[in-house]
Structure formats: structure tokens, C-alpha cells
N, C-alpha and C. Protein backbone atom coordinates (compact mmCIF):
# COMPACT_ATOMS: atom_id res chain seq x y z
N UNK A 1 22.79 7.53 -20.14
CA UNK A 1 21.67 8.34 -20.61
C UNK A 1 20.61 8.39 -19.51
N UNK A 2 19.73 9.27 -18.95
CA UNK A 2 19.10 9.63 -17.91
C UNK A 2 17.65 10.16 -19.02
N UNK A 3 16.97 8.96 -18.15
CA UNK A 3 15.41 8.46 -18.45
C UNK A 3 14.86 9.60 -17.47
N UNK A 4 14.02 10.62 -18.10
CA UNK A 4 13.08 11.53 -17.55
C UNK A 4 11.71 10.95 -17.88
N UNK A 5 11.08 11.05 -16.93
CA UNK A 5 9.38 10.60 -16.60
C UNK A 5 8.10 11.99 -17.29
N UNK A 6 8.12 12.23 -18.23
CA UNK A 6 7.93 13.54 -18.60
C UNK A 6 6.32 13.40 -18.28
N UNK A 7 5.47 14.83 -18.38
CA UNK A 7 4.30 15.16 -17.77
C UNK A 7 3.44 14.90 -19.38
N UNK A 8 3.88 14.37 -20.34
CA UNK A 8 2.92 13.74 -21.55
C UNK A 8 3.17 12.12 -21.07
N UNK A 9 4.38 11.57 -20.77
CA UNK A 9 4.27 10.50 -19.86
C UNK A 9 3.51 9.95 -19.10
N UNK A 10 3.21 10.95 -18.21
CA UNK A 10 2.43 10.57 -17.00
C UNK A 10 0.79 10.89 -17.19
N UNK A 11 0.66 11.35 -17.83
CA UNK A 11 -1.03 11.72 -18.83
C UNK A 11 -1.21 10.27 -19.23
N UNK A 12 -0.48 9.76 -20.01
CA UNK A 12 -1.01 8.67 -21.20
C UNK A 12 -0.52 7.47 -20.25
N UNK A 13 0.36 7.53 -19.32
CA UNK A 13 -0.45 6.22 -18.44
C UNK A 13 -1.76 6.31 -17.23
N UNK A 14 -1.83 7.73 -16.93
CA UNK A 14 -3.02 7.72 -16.20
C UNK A 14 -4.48 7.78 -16.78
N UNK A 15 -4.56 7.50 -18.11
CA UNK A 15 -5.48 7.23 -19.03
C UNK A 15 -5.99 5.67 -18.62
N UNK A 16 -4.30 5.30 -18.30
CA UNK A 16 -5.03 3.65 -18.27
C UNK A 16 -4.65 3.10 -17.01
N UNK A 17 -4.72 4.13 -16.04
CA UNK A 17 -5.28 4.26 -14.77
C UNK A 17 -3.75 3.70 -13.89
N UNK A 18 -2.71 4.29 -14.02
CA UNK A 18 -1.31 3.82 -13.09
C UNK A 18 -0.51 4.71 -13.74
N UNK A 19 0.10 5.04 -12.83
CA UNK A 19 1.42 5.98 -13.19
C UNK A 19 2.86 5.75 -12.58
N UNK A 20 4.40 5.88 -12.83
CA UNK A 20 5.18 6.11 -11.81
C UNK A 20 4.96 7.60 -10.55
N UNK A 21 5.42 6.58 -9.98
CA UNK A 21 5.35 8.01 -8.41
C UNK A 21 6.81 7.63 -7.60
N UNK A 22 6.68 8.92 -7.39
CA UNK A 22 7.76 9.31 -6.70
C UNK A 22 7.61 8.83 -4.62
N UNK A 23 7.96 7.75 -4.42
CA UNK A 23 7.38 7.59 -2.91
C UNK A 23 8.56 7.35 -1.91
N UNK A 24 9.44 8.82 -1.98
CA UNK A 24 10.43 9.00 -0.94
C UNK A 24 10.78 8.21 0.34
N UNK A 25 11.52 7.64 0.35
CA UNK A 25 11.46 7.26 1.59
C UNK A 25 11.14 5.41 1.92
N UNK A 26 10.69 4.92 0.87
CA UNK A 26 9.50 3.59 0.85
C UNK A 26 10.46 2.71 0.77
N UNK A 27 10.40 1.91 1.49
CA UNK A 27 11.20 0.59 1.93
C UNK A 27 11.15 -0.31 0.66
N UNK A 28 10.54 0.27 -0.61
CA UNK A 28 10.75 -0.12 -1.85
C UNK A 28 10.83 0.37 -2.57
N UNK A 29 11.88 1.36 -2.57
CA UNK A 29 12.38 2.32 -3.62
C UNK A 29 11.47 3.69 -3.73
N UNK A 30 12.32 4.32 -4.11
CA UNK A 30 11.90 5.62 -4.34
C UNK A 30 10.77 5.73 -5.56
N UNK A 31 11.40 5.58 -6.43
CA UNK A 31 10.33 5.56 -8.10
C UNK A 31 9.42 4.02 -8.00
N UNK A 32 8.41 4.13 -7.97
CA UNK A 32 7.76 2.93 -8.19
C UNK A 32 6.20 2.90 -9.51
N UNK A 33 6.35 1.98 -9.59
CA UNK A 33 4.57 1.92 -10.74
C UNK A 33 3.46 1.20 -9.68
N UNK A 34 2.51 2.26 -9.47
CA UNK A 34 1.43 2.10 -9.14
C UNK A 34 0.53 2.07 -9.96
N UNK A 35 -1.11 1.86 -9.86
CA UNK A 35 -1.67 1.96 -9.87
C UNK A 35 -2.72 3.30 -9.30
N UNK A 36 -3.17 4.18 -10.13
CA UNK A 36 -4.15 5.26 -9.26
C UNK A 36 -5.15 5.26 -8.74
N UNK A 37 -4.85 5.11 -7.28
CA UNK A 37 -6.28 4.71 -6.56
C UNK A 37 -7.24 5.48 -6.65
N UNK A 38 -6.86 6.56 -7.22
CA UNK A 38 -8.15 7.94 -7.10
C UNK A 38 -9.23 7.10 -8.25
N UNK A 39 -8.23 6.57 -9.78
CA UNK A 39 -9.36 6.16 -10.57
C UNK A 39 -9.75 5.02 -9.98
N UNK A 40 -9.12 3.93 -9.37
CA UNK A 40 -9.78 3.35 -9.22
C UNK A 40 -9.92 2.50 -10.47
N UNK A 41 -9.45 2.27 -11.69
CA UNK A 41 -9.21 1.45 -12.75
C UNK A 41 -8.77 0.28 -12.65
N UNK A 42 -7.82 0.01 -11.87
CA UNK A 42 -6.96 -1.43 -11.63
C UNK A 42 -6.96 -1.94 -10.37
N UNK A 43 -7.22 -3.40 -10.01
CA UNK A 43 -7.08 -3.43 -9.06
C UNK A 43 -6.44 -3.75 -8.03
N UNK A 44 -4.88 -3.42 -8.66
CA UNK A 44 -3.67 -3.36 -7.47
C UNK A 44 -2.87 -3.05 -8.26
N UNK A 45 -1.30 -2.82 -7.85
CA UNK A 45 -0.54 -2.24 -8.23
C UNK A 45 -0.07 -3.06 -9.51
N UNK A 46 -0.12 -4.66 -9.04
CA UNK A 46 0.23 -5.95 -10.24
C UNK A 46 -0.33 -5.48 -11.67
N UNK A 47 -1.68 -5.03 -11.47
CA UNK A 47 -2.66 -5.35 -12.87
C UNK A 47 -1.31 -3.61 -13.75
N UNK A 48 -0.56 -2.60 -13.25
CA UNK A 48 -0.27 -1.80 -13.60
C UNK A 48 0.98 -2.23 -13.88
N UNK A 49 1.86 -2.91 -13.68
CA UNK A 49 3.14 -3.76 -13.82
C UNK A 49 2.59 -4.69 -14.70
N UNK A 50 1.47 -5.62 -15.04
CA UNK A 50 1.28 -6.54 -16.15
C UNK A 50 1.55 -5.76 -17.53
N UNK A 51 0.84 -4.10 -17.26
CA UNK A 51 0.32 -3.01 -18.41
C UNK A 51 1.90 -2.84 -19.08
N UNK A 52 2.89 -2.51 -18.04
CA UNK A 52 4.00 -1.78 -18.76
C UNK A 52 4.58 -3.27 -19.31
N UNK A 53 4.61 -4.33 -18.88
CA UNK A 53 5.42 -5.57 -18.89
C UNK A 53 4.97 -5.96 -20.43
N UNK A 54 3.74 -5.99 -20.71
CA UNK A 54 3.22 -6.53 -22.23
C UNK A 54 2.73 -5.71 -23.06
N UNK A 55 2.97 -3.96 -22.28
CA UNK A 55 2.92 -3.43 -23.04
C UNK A 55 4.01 -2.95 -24.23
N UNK A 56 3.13 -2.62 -25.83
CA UNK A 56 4.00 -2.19 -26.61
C UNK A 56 3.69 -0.43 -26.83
N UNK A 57 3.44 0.16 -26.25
CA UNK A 57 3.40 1.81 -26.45
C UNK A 57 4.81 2.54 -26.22
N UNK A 58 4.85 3.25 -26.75
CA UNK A 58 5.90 4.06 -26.39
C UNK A 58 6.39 3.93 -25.02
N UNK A 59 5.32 4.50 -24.17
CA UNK A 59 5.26 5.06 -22.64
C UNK A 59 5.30 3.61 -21.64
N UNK A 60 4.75 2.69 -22.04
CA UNK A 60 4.94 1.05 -21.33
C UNK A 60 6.62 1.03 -21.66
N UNK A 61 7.14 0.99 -22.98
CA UNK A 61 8.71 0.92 -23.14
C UNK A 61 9.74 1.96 -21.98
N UNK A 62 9.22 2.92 -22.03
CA UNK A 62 9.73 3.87 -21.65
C UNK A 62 9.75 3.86 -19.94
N UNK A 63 8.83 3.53 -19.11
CA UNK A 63 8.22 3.26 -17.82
C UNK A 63 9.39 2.12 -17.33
N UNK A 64 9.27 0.63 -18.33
CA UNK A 64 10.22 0.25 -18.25
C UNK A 64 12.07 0.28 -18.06
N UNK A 65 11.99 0.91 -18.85
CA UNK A 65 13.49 1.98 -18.93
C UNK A 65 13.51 2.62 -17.85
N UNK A 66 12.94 3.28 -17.60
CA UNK A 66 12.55 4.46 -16.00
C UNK A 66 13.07 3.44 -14.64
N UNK A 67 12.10 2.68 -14.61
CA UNK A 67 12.26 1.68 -13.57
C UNK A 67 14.07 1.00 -13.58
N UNK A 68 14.00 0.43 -14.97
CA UNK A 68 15.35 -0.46 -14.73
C UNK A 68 16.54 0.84 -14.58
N UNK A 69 16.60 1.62 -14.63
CA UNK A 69 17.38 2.94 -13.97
C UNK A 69 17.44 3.38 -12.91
N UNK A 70 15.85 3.28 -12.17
CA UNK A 70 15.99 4.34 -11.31
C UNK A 70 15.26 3.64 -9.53
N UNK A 71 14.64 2.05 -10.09
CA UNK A 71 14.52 0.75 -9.02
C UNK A 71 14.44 -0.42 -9.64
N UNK A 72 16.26 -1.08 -9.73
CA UNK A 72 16.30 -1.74 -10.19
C UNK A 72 15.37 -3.59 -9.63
N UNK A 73 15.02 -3.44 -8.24
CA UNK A 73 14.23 -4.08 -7.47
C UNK A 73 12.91 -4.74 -8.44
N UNK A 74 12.04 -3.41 -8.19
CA UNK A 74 10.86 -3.11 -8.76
C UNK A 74 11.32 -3.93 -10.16
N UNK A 75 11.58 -3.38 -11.19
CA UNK A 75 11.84 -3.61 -12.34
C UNK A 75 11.92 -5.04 -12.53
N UNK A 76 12.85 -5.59 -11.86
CA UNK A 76 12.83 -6.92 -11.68
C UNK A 76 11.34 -7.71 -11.61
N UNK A 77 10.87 -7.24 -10.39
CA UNK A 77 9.92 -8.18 -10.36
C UNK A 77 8.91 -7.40 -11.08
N UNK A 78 8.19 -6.77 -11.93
CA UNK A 78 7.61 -6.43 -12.48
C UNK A 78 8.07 -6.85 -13.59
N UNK A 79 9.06 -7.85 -14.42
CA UNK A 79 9.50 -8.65 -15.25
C UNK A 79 9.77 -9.83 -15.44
N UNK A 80 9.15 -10.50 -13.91
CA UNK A 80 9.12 -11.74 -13.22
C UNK A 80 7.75 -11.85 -12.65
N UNK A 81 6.83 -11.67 -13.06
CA UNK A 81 5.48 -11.50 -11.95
C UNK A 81 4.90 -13.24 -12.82
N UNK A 82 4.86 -14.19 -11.97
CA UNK A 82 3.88 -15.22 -12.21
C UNK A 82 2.65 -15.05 -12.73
């Protein structure tokens, strides 16, 4: 089954200031969860990986799913963060 990142997705986590992005090329995967530096809400990419990790929303579940599909890396440690 193929996890799409949909554009009501990406609204309702940039509410709470991190989104997945697409960062071609990145010596850590393509799909990753950031944090949006434009807001300026969080202050690193961690505090946006704590959000999806304990989060229970739809879109934290779902982000999750995204990741363990599409960087299985990431996912990992964003399910391992001390």
C-alpha cells in the first residue's frame, strides 16, 4: 500500500510548525521530517520527530507510516530518540 503525503497533510502539520519535505539528493534520505524554519516554532528538527513519535492525530500516525516507507533510516531514529 503506498502512503501519499497529501496537501491537508501537510497544512495540519505546519500548524504545529514541521512538515515532511522532500530533500533530493540528502545524504539522509530523500523524504525527511523537519521542522519549518520559516515559522520558526520548534527548535530543531528533534522537537518535530518528538511531535509525530507521541503524537496521537491522524497526521502524526500517518507521517509515521510515510517515513517507515519511504526513509526507513529516519524513521528509525525518530523512534529511538533519547
Amino acid at each position: 500500500m503506498k502512503i501519499e503525503w497529501t496537501k491537508l497533510d501537510s497544512e495540519q502539520a505546519n500548524r504545529e510548525g514541521w512538515n515532511v519535505y522532500n530533500a533530493i539528493g540528502s545524504d539522509n534520505g530523500d523524504w525527511q521530517v523537519q521542522r519549518n524554519d520559516d515559522q520558526n516554532m520548534l527548535s530543531d528538527d528533534g522537537e518535530a520527530w518528538l511531535i509525530i513519535a507521541n503524537g496521537n492525530k491522524p497526521h502524526h500516525k500517518k507521517a509515521l507510516a510515510f517515513m517507515k516507507a519511504n526513509n526507513k533510516t529516519e524513521y528509525n531514529l525518530i523512534l529511538n530518540q533519547d
